[in-house]
Protein backbone atom coordinates (compact mmCIF):
# COMPACT_ATOMS: atom_id res chain seq x y z
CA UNK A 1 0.00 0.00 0.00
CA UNK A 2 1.63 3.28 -1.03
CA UNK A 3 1.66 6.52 1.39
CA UNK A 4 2.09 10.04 0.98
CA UNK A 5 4.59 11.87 3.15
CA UNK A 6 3.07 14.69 4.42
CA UNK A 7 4.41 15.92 7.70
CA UNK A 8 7.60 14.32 9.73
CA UNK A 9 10.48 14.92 7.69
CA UNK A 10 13.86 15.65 8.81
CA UNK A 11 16.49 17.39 6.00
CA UNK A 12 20.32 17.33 7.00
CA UNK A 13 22.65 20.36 6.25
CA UNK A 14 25.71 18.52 3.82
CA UNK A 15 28.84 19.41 3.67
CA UNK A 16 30.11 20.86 0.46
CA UNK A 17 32.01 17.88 -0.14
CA UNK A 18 29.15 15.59 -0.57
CA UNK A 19 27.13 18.61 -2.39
CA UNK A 20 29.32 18.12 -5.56
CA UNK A 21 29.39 14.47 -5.44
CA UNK A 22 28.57 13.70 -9.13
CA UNK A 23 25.60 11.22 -9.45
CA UNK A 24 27.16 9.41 -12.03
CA UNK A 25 30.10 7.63 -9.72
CA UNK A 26 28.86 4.00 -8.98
CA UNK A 27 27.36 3.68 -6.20
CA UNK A 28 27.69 6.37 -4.63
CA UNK A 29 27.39 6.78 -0.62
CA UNK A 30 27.24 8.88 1.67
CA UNK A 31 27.99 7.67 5.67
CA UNK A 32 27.18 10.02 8.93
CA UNK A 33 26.60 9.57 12.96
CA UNK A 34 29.40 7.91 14.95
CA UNK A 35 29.69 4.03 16.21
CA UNK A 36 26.62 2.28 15.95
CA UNK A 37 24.68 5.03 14.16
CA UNK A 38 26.76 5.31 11.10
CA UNK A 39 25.39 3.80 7.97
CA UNK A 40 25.41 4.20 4.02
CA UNK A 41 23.07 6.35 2.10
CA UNK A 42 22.12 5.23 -1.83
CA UNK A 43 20.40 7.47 -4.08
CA UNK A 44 16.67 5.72 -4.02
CA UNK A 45 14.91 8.31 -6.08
CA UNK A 46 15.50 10.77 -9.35
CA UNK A 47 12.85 13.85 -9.99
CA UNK A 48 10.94 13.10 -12.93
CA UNK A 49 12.47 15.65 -14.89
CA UNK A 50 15.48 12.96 -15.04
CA UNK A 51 13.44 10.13 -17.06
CA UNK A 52 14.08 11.36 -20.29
CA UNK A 53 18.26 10.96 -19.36
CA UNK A 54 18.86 7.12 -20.05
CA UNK A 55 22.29 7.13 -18.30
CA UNK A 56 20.31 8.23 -15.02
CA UNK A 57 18.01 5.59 -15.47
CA UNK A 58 20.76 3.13 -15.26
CA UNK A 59 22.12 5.11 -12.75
CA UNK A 60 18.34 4.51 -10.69
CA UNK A 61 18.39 1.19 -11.17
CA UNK A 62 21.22 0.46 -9.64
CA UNK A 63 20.90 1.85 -6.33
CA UNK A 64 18.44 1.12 -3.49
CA UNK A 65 17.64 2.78 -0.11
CA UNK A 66 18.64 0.92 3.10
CA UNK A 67 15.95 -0.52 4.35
CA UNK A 68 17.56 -3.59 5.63
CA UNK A 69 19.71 -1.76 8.25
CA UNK A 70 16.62 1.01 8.95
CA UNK A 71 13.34 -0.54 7.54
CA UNK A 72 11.65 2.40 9.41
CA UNK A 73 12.76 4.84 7.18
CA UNK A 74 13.71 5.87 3.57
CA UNK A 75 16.68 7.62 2.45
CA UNK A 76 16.67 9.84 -0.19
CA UNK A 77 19.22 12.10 -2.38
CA UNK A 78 17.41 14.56 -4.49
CA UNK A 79 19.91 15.13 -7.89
CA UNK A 80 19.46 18.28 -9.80
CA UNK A 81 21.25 19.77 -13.06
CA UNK A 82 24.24 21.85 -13.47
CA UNK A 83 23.13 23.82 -16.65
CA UNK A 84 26.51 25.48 -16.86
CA UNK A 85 28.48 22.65 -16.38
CA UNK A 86 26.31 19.60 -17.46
CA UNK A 87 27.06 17.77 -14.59
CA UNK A 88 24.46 16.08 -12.07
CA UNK A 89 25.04 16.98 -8.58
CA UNK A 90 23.57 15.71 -5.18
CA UNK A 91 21.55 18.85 -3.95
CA UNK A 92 19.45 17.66 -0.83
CA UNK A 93 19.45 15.01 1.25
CA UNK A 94 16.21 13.18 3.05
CA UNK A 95 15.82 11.53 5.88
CA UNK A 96 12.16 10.43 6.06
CA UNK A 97 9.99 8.22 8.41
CA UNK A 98 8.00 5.97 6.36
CA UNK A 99 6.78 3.06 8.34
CA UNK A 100 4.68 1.83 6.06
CA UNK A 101 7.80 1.08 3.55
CA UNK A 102 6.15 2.74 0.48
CA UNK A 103 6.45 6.28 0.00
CA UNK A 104 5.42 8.61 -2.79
CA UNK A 105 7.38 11.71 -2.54
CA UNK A 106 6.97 13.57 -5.97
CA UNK A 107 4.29 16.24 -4.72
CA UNK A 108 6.07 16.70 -1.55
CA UNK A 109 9.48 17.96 -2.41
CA UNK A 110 10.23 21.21 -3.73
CA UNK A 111 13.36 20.41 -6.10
CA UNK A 112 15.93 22.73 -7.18
């Protein structure tokens, strides 16, 4: 059964570093928290605007979000365009409580 995120959502400041990470590396992660908390991060959804780009849609398929280590929640990277540059860049970063496991998101993220 799918749900719609509407409320509790949680968005974490990232570093400039991870900002520029191009979406296009395999398998990208990113890792934060200390000891017990830490965990990777895989980009588990791209805006629809990104359909039309086939090397992003192998890029999609390829990663999942970790809901083996937190099945409580969903992770997601939101990926945007560098006109200028042509590059895809990670631009925001999710942390969402989803309990139910299925989560549409598209009407409830303002993208870049």
């Amino acid at each position: 059964m799918e749900s719609k995120i509407r409320t509790t959502r949680v968005r974490w400041n990232i570093k400039q570093t991870v900002r520029k990470m191009m979406l296009n590396k395999l398998n990208p992660t990113i890792q934060f928290g200390n000891g017990s908390t830490d965990f990777k991060m895989y980009c588990s959804y791209i805006p629809k605007s990104f359909d039309t780009n086939e090397k992003l849609k192998l890029f999609y398929d390829e990663l999942v979000c970790c809901v083996d280590t937190y099945p409580e929640k969903y992770i997601y990277i939101i990926g945007y365009y560098n006109f200028k540059q042509y590059e895809q860049y990670i631009s925001e970063l999710f942390l969402v409580h989803n309990p139910s496991g299925t989560t549409i998101f598209e009407e409830e993220l303002d993208y870049l």
